[in-house]
C-alpha atoms as a PDB file:
ATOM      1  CA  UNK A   1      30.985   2.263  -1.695  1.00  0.00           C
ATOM      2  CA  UNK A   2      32.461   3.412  -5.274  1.00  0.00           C
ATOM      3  CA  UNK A   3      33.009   6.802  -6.390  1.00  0.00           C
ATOM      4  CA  UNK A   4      30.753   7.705  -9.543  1.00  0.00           C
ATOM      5  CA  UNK A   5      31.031  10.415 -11.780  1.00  0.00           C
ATOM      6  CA  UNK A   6      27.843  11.587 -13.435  1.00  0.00           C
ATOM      7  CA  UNK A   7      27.630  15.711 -13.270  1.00  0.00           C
ATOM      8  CA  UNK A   8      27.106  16.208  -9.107  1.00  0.00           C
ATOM      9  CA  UNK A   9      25.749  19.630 -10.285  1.00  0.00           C
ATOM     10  CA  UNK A  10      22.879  17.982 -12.016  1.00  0.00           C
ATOM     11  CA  UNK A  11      22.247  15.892  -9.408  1.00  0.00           C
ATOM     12  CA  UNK A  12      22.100  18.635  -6.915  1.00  0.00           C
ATOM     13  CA  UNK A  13      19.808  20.770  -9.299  1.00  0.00           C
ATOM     14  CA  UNK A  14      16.677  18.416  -8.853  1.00  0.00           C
ATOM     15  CA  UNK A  15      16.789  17.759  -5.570  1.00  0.00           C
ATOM     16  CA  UNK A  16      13.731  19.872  -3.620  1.00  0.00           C
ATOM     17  CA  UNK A  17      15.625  21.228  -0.978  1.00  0.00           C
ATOM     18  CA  UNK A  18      18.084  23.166  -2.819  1.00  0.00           C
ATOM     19  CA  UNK A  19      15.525  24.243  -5.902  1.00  0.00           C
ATOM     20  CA  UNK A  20      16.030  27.781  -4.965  1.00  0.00           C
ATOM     21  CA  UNK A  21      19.816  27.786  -5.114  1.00  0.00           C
ATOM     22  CA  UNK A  22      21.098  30.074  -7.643  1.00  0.00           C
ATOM     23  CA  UNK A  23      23.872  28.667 -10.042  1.00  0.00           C
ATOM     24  CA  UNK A  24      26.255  30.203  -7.578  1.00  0.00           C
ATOM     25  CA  UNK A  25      24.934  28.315  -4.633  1.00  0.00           C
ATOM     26  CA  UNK A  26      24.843  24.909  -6.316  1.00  0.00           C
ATOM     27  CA  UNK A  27      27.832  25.048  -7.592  1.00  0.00           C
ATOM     28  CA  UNK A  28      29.453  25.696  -4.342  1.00  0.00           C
ATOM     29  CA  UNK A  29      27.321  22.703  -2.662  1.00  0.00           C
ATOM     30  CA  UNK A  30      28.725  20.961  -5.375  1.00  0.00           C
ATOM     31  CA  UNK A  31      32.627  21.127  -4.421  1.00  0.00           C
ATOM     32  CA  UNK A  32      31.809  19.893  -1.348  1.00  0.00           C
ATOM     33  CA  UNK A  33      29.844  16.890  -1.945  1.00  0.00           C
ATOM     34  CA  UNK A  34      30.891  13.593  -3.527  1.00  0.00           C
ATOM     35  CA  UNK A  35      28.824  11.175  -5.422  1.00  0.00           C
ATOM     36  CA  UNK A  36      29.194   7.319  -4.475  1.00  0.00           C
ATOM     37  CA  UNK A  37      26.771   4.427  -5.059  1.00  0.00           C
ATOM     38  CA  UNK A  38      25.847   1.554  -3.061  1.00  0.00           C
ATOM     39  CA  UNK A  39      24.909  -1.908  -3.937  1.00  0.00           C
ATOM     40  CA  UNK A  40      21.586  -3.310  -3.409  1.00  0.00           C
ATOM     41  CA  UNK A  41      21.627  -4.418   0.201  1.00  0.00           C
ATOM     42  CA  UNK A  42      25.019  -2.762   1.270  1.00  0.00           C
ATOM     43  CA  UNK A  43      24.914  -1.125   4.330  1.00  0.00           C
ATOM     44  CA  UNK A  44      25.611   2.685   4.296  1.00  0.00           C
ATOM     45  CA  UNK A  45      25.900   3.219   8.370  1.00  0.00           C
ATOM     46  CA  UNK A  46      24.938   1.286  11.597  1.00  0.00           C
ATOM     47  CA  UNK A  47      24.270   2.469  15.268  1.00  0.00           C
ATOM     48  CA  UNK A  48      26.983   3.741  17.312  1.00  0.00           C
ATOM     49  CA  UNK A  49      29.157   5.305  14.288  1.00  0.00           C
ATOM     50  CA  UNK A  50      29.453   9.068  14.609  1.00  0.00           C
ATOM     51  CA  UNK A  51      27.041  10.893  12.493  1.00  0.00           C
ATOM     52  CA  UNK A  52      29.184  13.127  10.873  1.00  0.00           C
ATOM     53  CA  UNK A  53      27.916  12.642   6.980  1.00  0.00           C
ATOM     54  CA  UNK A  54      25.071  14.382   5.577  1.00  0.00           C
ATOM     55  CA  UNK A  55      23.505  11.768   2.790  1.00  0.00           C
ATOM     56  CA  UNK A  56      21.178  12.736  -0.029  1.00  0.00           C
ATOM     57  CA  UNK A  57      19.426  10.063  -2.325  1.00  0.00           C
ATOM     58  CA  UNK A  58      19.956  10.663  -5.835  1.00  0.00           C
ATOM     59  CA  UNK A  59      18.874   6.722  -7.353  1.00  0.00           C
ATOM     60  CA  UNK A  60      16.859   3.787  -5.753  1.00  0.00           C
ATOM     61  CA  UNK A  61      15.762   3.315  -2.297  1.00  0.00           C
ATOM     62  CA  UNK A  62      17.613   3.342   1.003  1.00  0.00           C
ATOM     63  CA  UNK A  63      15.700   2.037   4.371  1.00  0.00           C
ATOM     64  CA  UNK A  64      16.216   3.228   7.895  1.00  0.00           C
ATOM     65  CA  UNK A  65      16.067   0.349  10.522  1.00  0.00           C
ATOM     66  CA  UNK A  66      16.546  -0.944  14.053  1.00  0.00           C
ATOM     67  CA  UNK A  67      17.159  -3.862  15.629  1.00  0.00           C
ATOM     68  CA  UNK A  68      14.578  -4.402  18.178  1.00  0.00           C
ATOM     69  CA  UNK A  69      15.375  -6.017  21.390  1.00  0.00           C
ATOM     70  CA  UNK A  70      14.479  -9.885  19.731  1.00  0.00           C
ATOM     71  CA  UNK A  71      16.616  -9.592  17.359  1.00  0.00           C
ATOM     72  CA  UNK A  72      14.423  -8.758  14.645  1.00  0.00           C
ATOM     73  CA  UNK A  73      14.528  -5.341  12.151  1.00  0.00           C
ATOM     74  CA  UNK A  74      12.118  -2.878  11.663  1.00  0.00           C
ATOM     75  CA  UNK A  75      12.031  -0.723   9.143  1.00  0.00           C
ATOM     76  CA  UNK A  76      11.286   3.041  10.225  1.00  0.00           C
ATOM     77  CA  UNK A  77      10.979   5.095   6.836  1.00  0.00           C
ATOM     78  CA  UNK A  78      11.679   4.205   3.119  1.00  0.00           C
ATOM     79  CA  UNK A  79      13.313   6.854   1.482  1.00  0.00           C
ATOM     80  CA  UNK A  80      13.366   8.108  -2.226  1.00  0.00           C
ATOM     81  CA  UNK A  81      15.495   9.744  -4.400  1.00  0.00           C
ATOM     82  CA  UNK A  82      15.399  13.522  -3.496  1.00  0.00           C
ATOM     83  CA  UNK A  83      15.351  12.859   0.179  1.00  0.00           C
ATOM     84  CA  UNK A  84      18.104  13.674   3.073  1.00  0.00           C
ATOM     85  CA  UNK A  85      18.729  11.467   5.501  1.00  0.00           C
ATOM     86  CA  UNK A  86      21.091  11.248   8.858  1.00  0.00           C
ATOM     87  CA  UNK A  87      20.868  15.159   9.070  1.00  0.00           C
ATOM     88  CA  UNK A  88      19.658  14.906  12.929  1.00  0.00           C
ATOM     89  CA  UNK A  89      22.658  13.007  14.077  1.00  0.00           C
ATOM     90  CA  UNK A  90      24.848  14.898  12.089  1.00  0.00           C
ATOM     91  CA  UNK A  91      23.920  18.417  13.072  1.00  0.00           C
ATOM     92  CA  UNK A  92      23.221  17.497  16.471  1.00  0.00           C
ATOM     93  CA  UNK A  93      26.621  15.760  16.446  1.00  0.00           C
ATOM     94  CA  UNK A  94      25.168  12.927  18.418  1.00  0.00           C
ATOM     95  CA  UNK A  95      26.069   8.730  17.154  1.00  0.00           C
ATOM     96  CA  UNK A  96      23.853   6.965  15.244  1.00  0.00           C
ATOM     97  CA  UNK A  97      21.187   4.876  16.569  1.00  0.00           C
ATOM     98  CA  UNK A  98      19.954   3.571  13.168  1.00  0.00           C
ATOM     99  CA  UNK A  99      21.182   1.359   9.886  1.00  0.00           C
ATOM    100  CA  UNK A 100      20.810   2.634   6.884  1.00  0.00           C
ATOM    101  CA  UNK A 101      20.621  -0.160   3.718  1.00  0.00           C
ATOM    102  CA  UNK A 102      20.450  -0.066   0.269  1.00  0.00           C
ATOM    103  CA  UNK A 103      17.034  -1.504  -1.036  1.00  0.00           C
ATOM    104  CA  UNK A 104      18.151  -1.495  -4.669  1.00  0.00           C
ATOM    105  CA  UNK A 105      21.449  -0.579  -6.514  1.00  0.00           C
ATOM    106  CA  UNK A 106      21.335   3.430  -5.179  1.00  0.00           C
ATOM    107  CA  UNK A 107      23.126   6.745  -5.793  1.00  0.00           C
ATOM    108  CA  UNK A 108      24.461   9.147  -3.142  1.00  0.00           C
ATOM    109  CA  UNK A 109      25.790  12.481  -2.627  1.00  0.00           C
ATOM    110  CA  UNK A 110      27.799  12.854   0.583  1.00  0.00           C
ATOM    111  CA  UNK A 111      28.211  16.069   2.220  1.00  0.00           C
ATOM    112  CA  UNK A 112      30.633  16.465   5.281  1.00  0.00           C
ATOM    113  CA  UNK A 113      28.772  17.771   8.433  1.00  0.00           C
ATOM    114  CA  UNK A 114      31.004  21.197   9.070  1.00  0.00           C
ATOM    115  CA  UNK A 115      30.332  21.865   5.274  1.00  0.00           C
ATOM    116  CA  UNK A 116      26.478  21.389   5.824  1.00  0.00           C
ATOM    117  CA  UNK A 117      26.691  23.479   8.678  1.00  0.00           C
ATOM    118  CA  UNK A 118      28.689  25.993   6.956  1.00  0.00           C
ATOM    119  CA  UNK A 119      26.176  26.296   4.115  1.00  0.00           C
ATOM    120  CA  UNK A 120      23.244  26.291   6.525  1.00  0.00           C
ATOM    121  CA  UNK A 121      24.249  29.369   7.816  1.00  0.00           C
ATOM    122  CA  UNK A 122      24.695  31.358   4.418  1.00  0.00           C
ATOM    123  CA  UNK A 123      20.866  30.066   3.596  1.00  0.00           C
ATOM    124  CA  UNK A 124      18.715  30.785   6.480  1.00  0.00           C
ATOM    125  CA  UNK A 125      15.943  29.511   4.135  1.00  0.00           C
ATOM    126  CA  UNK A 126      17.282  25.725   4.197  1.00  0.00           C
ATOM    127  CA  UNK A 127      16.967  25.039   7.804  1.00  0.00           C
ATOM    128  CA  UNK A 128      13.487  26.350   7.585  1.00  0.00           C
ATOM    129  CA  UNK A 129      12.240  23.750   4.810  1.00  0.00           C
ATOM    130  CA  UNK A 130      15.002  21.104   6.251  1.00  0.00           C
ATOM    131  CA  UNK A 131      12.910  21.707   9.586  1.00  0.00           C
ATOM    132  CA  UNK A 132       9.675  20.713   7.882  1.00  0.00           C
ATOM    133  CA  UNK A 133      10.742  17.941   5.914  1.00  0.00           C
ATOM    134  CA  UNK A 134      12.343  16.303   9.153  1.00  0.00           C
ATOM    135  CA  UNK A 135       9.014  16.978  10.961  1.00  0.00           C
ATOM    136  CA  UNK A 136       6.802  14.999   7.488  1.00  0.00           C
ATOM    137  CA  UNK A 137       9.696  12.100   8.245  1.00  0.00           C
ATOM    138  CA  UNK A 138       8.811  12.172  12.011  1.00  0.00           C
ATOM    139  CA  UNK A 139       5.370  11.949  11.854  1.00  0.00           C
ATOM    140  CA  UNK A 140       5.414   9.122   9.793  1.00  0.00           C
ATOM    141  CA  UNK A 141       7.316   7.483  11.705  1.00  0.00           C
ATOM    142  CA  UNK A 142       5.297   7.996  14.802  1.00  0.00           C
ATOM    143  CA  UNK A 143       2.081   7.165  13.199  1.00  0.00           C
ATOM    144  CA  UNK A 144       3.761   4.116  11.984  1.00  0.00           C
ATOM    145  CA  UNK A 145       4.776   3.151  15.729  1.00  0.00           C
ATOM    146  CA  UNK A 146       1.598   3.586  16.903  1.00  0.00           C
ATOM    147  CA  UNK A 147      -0.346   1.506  14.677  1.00  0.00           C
ATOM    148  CA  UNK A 148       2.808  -1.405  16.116  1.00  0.00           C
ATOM    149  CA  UNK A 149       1.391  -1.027  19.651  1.00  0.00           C
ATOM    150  CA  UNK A 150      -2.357  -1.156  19.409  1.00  0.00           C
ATOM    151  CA  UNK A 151      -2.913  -2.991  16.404  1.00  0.00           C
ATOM    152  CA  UNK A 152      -2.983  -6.452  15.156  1.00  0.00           C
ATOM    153  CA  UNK A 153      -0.826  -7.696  11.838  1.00  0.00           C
ATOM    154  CA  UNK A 154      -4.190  -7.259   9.186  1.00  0.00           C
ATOM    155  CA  UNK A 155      -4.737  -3.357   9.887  1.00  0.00           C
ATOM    156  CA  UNK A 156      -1.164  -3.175  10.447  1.00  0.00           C
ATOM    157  CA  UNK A 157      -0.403  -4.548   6.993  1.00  0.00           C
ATOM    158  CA  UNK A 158      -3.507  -2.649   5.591  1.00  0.00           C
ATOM    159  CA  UNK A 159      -1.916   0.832   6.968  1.00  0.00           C
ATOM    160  CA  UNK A 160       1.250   0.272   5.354  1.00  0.00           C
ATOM    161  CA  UNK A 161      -0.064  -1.063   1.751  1.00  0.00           C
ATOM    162  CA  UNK A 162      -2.356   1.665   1.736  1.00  0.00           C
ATOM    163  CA  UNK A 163       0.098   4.526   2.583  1.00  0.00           C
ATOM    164  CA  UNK A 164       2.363   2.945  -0.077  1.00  0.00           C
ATOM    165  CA  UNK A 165      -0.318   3.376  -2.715  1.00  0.00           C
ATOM    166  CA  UNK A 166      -0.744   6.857  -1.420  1.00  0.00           C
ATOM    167  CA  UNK A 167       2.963   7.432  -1.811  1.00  0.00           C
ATOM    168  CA  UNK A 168       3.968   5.600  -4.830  1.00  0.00           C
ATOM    169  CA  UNK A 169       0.928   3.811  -6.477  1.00  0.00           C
ATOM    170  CA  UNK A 170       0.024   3.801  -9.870  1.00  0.00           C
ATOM    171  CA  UNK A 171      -3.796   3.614 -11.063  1.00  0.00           C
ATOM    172  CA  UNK A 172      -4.762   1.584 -14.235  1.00  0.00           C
ATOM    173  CA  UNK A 173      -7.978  -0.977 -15.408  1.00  0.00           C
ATOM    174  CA  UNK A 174      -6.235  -3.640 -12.854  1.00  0.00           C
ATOM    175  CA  UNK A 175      -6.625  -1.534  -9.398  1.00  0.00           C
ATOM    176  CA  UNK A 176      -3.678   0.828  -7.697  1.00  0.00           C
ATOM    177  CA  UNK A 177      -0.135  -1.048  -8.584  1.00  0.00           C
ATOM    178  CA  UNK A 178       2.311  -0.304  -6.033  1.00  0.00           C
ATOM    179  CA  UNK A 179       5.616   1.315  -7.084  1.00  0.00           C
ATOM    180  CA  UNK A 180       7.504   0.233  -4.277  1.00  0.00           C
ATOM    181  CA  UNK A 181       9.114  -3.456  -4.918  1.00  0.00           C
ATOM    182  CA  UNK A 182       9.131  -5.023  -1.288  1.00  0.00           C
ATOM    183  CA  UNK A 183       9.149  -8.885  -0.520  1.00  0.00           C
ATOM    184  CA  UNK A 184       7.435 -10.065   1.978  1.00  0.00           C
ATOM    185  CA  UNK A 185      10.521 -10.028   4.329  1.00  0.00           C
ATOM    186  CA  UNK A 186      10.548  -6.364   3.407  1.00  0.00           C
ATOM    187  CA  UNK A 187       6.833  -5.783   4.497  1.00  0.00           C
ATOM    188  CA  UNK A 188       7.286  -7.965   7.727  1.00  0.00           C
ATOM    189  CA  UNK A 189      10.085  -5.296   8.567  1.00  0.00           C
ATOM    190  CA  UNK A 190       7.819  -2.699   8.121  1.00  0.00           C
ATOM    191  CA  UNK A 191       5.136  -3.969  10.726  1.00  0.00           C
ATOM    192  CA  UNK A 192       7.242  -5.755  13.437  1.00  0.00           C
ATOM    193  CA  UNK A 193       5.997  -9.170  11.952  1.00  0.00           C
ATOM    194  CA  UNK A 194       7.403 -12.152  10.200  1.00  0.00           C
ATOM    195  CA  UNK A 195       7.481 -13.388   6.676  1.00  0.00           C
ATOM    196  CA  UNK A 196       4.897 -16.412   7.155  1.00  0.00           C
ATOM    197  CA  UNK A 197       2.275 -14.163   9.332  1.00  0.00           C
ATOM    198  CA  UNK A 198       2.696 -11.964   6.067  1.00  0.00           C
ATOM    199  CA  UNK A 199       2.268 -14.222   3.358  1.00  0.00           C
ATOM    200  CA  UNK A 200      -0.224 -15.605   5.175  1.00  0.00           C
ATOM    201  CA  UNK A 201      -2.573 -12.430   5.445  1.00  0.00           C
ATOM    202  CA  UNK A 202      -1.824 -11.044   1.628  1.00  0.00           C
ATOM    203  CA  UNK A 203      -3.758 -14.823   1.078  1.00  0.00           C
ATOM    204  CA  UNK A 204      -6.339 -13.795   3.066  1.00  0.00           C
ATOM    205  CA  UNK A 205      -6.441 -10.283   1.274  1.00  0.00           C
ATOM    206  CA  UNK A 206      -6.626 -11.917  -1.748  1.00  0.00           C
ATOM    207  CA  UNK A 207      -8.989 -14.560  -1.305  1.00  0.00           C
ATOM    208  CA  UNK A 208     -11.310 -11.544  -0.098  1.00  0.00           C
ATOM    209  CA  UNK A 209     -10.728  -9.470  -3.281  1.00  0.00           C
ATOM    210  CA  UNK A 210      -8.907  -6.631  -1.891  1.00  0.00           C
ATOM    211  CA  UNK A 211      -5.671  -7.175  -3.335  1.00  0.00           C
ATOM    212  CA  UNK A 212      -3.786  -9.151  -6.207  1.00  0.00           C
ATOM    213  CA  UNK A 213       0.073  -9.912  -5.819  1.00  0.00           C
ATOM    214  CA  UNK A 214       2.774 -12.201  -7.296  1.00  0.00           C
ATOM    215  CA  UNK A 215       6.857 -12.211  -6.672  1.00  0.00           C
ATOM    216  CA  UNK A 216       7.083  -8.875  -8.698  1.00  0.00           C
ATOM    217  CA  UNK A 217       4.161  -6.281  -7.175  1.00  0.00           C
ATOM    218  CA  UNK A 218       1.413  -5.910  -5.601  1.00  0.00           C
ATOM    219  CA  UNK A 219      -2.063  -4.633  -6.863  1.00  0.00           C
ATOM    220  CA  UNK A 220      -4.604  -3.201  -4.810  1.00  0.00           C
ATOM    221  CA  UNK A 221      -8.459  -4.182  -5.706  1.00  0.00           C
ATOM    222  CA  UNK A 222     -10.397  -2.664  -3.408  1.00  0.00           C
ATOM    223  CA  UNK A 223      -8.838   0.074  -1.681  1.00  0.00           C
ATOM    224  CA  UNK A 224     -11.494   0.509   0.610  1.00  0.00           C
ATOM    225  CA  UNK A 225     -11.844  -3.264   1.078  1.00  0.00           C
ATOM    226  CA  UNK A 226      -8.518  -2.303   2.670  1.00  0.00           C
ATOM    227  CA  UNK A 227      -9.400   1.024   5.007  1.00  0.00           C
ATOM    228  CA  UNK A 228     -12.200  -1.119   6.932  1.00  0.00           C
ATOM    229  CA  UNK A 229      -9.070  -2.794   8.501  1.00  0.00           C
ATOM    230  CA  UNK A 230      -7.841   0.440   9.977  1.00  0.00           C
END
């Protein structure tokens, strides 16, 4: 990873969590972050290191995977700029049982765990809101596991396109255009499934009308085409 050096304070300043920081406060998260950024499929951590970094994502898109007993990854959450990651392991001080990976060229701030800790407990307020925004992450990522056991690969891959035009999709004359640039590698992750059984239902999708795609997004048609699957 390489050091950067836009304005950390800035960077701080718009993330959600800290938005009621006074000038003070940010200032003194500020001397004890850093700022690095990652290239586009670099890893940032893998299972078994000690979680004692607290990450936040400034720029671009990090995923958190595992390797499942065949070898294969699954993705568990995609994260976007504003949100923390790796705070369970770290204040729990237990090892990490997840990779973390760049998804695009991202920025970072990096915050030692004793200084998290040490801030935590001059805000009471943070842990609160850090509380619910772990809960959100966990949720997802149960509802996400459960549609792996009990369904098959089309309402799988209907769950996750919808809940990424939920998240980040963008309405115009053509249908809901998904923000989120995944290949089909990338959406295979995300359902415990491989590229061909993939590319092989967004076919079927299409020939049905519910969805247009080509190597640079994908456009949803008929969104509730789409929900019947679920």
């Amino acid at each position: 990873m390489r050091n950067i050096t836009p304005s950390k304070y800035w960077y701080l300043k718009q993330i959600k969590l800290f938005s009621d920081l006074s000038d003070e406060e940010l200032k003194t998260m500020e001397a004890m972050t850093r700022m690095e950024s990652v290239r586009k499929r670099q890893i940032v951590y893998i299972p078994g290191e000690p979680g004692n970094s607290v990450y936040i994502l400034k720029e671009g898109r990090i995923k958190i995977s595992r390797l499942m007993e065949d070898g294969r990854e699954l993705t568990l959450v995609i994260l976007e700029p504003g949100e923390i990651f790796e705070e369970i392991d770290a204040l729990e001080n237990t090892s990490r049982d997840t990779m973390a990976s760049a998804m695009d060229d991202s920025n970072i701030c990096v915050i030692r765990k004793e200084d998290f800790e040490k801030f935590l407990r001059t805000k009471p307020d943070i842990p609160i809101k850090l509380t619910k925004l772990i809960g959100l992450r966990l949720k997802r990522i149960e509802n996400r596991i459960e549609n792996l056991l009990y369904k098959d690969v089309p309402s799988r891959l209907a769950h996750i396109l919808l809940d990424l035009s939920n998240e980040a999709g963008h309405i115009d004359n053509m249908g809901i255009r998904l923000k989120a640039r995944l290949t089909h590698q990338e959406l295979a992750n995300l359902i415990a499934s491989t590229r061909e059984t993939v590319s092989l239902t967004l076919r079927e999708f299409r020939d049905k009308g519910l969805i247009e795609f080509n190597r640079k997004e994908i456009i949803i048609r008929n969104k509730n085409g789409l929900i019947k699957y679920l």
